[in-house]
C-alpha atoms as a PDB file:
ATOM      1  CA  UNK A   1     -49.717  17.692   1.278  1.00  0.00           C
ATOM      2  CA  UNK A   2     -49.093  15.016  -1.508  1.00  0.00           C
ATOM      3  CA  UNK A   3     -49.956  12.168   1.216  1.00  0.00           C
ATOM      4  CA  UNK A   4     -53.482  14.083   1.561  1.00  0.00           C
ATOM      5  CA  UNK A   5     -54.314  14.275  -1.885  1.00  0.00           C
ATOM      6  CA  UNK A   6     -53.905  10.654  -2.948  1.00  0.00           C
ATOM      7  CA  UNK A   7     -56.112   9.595   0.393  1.00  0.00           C
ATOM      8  CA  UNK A   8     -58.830  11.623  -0.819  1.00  0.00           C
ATOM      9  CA  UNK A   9     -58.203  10.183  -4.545  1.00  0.00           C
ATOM     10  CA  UNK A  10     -58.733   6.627  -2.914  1.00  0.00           C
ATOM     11  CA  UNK A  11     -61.617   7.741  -1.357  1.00  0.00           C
ATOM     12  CA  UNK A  12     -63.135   9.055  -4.546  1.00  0.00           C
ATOM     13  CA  UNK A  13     -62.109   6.057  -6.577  1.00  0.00           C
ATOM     14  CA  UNK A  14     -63.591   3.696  -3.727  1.00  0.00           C
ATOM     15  CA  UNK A  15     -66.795   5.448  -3.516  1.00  0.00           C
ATOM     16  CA  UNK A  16     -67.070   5.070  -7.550  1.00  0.00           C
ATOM     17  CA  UNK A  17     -66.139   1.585  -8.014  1.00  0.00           C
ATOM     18  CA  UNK A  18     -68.061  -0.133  -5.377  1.00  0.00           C
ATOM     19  CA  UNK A  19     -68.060  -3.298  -4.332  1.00  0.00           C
ATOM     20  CA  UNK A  20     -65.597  -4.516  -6.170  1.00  0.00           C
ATOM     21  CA  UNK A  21     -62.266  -4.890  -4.633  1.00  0.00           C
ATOM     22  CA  UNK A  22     -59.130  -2.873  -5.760  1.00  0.00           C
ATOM     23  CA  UNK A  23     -55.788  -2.139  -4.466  1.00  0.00           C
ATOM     24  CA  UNK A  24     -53.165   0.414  -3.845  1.00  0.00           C
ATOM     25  CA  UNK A  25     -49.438   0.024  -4.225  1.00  0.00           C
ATOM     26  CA  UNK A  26     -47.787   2.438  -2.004  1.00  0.00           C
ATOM     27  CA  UNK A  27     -43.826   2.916  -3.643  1.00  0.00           C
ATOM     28  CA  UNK A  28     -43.707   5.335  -0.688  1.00  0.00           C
ATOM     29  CA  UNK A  29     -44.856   3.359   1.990  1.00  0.00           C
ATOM     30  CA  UNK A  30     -45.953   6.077   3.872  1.00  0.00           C
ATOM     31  CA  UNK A  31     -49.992   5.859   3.680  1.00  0.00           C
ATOM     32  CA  UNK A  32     -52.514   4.619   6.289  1.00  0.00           C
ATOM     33  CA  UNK A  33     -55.816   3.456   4.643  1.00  0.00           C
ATOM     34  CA  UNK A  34     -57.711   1.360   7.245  1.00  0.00           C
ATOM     35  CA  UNK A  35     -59.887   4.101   7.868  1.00  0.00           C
ATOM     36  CA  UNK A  36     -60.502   3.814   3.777  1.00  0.00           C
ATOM     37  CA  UNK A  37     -61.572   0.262   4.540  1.00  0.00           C
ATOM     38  CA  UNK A  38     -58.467  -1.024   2.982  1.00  0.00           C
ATOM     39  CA  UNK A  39     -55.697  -3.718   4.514  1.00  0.00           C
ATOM     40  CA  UNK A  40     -52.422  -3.991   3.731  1.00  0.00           C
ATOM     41  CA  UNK A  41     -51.417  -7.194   2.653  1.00  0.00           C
ATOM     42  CA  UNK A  42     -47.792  -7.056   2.027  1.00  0.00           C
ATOM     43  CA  UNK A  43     -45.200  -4.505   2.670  1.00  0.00           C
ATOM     44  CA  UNK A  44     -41.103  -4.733   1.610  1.00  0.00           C
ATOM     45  CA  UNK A  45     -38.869  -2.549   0.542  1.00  0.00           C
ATOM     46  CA  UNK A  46     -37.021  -1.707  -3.024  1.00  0.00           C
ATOM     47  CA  UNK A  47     -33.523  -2.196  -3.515  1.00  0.00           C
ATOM     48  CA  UNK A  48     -30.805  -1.042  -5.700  1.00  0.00           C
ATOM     49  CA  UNK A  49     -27.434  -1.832  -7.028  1.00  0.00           C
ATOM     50  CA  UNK A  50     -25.047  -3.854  -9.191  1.00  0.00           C
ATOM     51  CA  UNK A  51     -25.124  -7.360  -8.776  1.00  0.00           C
ATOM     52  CA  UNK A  52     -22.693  -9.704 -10.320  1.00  0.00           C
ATOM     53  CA  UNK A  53     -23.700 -12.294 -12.385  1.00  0.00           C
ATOM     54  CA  UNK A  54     -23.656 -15.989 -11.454  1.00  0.00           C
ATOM     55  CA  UNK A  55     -25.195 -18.933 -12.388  1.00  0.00           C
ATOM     56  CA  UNK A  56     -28.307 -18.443 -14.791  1.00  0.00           C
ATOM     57  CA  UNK A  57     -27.815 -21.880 -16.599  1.00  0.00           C
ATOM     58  CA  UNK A  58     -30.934 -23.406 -14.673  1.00  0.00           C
ATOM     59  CA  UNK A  59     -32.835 -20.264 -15.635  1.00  0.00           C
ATOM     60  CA  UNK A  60     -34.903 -20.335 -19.156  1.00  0.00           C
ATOM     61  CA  UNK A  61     -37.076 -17.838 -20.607  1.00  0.00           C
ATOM     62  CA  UNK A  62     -40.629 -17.948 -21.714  1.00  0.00           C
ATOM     63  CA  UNK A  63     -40.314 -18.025 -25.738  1.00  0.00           C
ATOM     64  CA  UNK A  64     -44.444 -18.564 -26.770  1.00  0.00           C
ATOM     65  CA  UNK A  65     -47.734 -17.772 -25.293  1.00  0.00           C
ATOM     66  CA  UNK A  66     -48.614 -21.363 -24.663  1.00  0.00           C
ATOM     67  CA  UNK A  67     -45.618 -20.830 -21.908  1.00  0.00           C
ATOM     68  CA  UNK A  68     -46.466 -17.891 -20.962  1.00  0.00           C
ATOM     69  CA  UNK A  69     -50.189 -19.236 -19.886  1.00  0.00           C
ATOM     70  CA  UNK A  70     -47.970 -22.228 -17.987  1.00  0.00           C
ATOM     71  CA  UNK A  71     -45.702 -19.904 -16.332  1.00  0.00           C
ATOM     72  CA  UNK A  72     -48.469 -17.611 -15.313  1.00  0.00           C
ATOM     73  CA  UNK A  73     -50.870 -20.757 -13.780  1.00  0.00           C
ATOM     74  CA  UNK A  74     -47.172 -21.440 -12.093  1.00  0.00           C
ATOM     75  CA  UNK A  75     -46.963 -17.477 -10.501  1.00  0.00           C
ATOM     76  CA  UNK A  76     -50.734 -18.261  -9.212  1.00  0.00           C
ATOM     77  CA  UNK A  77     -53.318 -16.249 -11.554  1.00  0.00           C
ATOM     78  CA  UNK A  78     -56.690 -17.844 -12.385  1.00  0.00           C
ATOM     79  CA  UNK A  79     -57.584 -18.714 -15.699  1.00  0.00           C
ATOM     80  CA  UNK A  80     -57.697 -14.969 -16.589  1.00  0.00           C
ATOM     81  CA  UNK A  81     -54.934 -13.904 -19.025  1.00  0.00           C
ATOM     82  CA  UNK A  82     -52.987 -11.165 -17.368  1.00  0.00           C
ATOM     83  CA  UNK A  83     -50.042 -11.031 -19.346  1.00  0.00           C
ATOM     84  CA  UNK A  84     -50.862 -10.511 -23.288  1.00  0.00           C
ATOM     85  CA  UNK A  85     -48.769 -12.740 -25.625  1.00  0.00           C
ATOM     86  CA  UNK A  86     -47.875  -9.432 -27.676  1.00  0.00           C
ATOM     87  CA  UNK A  87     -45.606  -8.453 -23.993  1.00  0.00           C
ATOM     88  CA  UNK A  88     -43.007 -11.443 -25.794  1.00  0.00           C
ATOM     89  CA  UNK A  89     -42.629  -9.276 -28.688  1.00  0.00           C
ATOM     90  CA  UNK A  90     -41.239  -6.692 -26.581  1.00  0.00           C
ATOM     91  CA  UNK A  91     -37.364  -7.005 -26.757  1.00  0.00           C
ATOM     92  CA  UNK A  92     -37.287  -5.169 -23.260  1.00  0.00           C
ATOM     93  CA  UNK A  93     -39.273  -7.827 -21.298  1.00  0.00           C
ATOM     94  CA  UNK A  94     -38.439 -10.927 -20.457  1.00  0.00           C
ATOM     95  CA  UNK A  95     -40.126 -13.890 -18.943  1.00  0.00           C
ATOM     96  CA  UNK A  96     -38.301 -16.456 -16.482  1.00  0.00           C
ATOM     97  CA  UNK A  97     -38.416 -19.688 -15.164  1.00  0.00           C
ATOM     98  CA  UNK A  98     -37.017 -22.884 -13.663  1.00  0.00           C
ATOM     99  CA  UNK A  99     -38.038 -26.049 -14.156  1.00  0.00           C
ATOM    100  CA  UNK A 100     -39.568 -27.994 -17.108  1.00  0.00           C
ATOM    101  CA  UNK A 101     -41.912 -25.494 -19.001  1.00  0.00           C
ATOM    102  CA  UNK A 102     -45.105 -27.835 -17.885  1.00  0.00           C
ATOM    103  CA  UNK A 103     -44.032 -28.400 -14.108  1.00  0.00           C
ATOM    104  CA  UNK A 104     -42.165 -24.491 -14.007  1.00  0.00           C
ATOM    105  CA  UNK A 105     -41.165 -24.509 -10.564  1.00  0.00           C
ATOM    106  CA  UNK A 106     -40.002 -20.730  -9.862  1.00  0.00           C
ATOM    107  CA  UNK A 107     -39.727 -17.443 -12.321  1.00  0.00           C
ATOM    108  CA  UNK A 108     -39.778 -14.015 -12.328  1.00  0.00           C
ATOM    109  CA  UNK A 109     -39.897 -10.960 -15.265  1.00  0.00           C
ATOM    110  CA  UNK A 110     -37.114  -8.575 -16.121  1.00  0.00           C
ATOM    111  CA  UNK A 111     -37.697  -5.212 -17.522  1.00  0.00           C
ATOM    112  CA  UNK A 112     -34.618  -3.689 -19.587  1.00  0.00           C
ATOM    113  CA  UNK A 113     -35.177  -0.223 -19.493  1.00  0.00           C
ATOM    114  CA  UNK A 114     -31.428   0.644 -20.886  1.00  0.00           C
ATOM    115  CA  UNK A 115     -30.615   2.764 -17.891  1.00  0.00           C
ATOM    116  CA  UNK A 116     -31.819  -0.351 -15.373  1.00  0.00           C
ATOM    117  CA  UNK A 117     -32.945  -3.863 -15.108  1.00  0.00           C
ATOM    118  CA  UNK A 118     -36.063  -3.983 -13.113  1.00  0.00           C
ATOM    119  CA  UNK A 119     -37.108  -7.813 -11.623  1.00  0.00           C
ATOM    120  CA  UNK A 120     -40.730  -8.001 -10.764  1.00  0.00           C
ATOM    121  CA  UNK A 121     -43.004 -10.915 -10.108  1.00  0.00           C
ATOM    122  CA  UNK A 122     -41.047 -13.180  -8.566  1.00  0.00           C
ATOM    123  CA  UNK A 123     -42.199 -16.560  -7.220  1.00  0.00           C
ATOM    124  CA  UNK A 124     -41.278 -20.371  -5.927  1.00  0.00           C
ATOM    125  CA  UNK A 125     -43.033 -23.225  -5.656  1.00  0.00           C
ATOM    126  CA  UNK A 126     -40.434 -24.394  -3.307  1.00  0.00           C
ATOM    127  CA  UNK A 127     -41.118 -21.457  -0.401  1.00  0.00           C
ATOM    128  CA  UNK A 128     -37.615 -20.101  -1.597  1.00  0.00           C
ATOM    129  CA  UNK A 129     -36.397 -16.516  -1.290  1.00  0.00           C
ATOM    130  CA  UNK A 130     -35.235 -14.750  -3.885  1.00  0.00           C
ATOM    131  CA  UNK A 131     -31.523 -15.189  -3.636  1.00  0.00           C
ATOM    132  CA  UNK A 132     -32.164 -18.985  -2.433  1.00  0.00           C
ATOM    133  CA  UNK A 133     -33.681 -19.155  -6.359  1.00  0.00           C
ATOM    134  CA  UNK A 134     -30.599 -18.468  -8.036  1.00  0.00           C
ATOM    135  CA  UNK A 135     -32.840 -15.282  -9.627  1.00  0.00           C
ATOM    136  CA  UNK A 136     -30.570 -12.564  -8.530  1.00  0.00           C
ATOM    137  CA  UNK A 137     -27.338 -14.141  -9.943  1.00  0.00           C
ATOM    138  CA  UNK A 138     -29.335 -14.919 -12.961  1.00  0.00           C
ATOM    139  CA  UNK A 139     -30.934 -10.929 -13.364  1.00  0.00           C
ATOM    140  CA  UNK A 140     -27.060 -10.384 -12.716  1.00  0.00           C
ATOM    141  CA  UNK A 141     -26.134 -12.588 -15.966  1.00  0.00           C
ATOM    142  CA  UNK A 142     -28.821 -10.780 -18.142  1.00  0.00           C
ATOM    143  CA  UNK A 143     -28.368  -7.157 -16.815  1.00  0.00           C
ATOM    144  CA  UNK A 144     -25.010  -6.913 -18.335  1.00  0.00           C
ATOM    145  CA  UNK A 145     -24.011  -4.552 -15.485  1.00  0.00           C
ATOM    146  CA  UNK A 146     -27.187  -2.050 -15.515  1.00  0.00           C
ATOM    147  CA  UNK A 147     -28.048  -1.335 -12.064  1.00  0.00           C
ATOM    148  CA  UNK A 148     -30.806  -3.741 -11.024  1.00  0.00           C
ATOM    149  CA  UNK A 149     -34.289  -2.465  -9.363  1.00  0.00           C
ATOM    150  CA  UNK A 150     -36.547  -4.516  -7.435  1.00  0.00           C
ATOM    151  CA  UNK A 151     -38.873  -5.115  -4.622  1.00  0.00           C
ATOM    152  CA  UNK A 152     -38.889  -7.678  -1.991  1.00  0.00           C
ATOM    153  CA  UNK A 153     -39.964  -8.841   1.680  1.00  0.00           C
ATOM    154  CA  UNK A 154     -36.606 -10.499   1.799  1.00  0.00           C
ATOM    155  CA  UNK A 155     -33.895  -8.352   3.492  1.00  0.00           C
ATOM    156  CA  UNK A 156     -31.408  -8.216   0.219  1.00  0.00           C
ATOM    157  CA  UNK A 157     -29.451  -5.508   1.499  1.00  0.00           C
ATOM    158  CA  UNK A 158     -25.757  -5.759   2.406  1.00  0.00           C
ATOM    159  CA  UNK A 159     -22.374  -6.132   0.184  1.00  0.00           C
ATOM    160  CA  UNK A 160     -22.500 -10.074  -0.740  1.00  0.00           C
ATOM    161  CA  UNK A 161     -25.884  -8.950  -2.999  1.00  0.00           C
ATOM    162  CA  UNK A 162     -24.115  -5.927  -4.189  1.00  0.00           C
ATOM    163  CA  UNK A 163     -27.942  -4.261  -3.031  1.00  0.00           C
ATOM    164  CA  UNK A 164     -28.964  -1.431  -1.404  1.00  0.00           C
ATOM    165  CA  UNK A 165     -32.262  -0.653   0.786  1.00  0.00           C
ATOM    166  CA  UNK A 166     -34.291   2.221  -1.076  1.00  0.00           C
ATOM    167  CA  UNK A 167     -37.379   2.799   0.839  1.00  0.00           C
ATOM    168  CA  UNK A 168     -40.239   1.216   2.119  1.00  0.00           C
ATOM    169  CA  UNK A 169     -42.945  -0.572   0.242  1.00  0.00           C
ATOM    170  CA  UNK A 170     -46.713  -1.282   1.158  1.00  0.00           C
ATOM    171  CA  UNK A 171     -49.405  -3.054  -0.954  1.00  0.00           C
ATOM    172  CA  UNK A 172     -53.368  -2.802   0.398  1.00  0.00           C
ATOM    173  CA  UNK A 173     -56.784  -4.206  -1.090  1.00  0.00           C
ATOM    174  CA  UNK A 174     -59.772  -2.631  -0.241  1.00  0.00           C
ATOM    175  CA  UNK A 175     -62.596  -4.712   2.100  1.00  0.00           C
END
């Protein structure tokens, strides 16, 4: 029943936002929206677990908004801000990154949420997976042995990550 519902909330959103293009992240991955005129563009899954830490010492966080704009031109947005400076005040959320702040070659954000550490927004300049990064040993480092939470199209399951597979994941933009 739940599955219907948020089809025909899609539907109702996409007739009242027309044309411009949106998107839908499925946590679920159980929805079908090409007959809503949508396409999925990415699908993963979301794992779980305790990682150990490891080496972090490459890793640096983001510490002003000047690198914050930097590391966001690095994770591929336009010239739009997406992130607000004020999200650096937030003791909770934290910004990282390899590389020289003006040539950042790889980053991702952490979320502290005091139960969990969620890792979102990963990236590479390199074509690197997450694990190739060094990003899981360093959320390891920072997590301080909260369960970590993230999404990826990387298989990270399996007892060397200390991860487990949660569910599926799809992403879709409308046409």
């Amino acid at each position: 029943m739940f599955r219907t519902e948020v089809i025909e909330l899609v539907h109702k959103i996409r007739e009242a936002i027309q044309p411009r293009k949106w998107g839908v992240k499925d946590s679920f991955g159980d929805l079908t929206l090409t007959e809503q005129g949508f396409e999925r563009i990415l699908d993963g899954h979301w794992y779980g677990g305790t990682v150990s830490s490891g080496a972090s010492a490459d890793w640096k966080t983001v510490t002003s908004p000047a690198e914050l704009h930097l590391w966001e031109r690095a994770w591929g947005s336009s010239d739009d801000t997406v992130f607000p400076g004020t999200l650096l005040e937030d003791h909770r959320t934290t910004f990282w990154f390899k590389g020289d702040p003006s040539a950042i070659e790889s980053g991702f954000i952490s979320f502290d949420t005091g139960f969990s550490f969620g890792v979102s927004n990963w990236f590479s300049l390199k074509t690197q997976s997450f694990t190739q990064m060094g990003a899981l040993q360093a959320a390891g480092s920072a997590s301080h042995g909260l369960p970590i939470v993230l999404w990826s199209r990387d298989d990270l399951g399996g007892e060397e990550m200390g991860l487990a597979k949660l569910g599926p994941l799809q992403v879709w933009i409308s046409q």
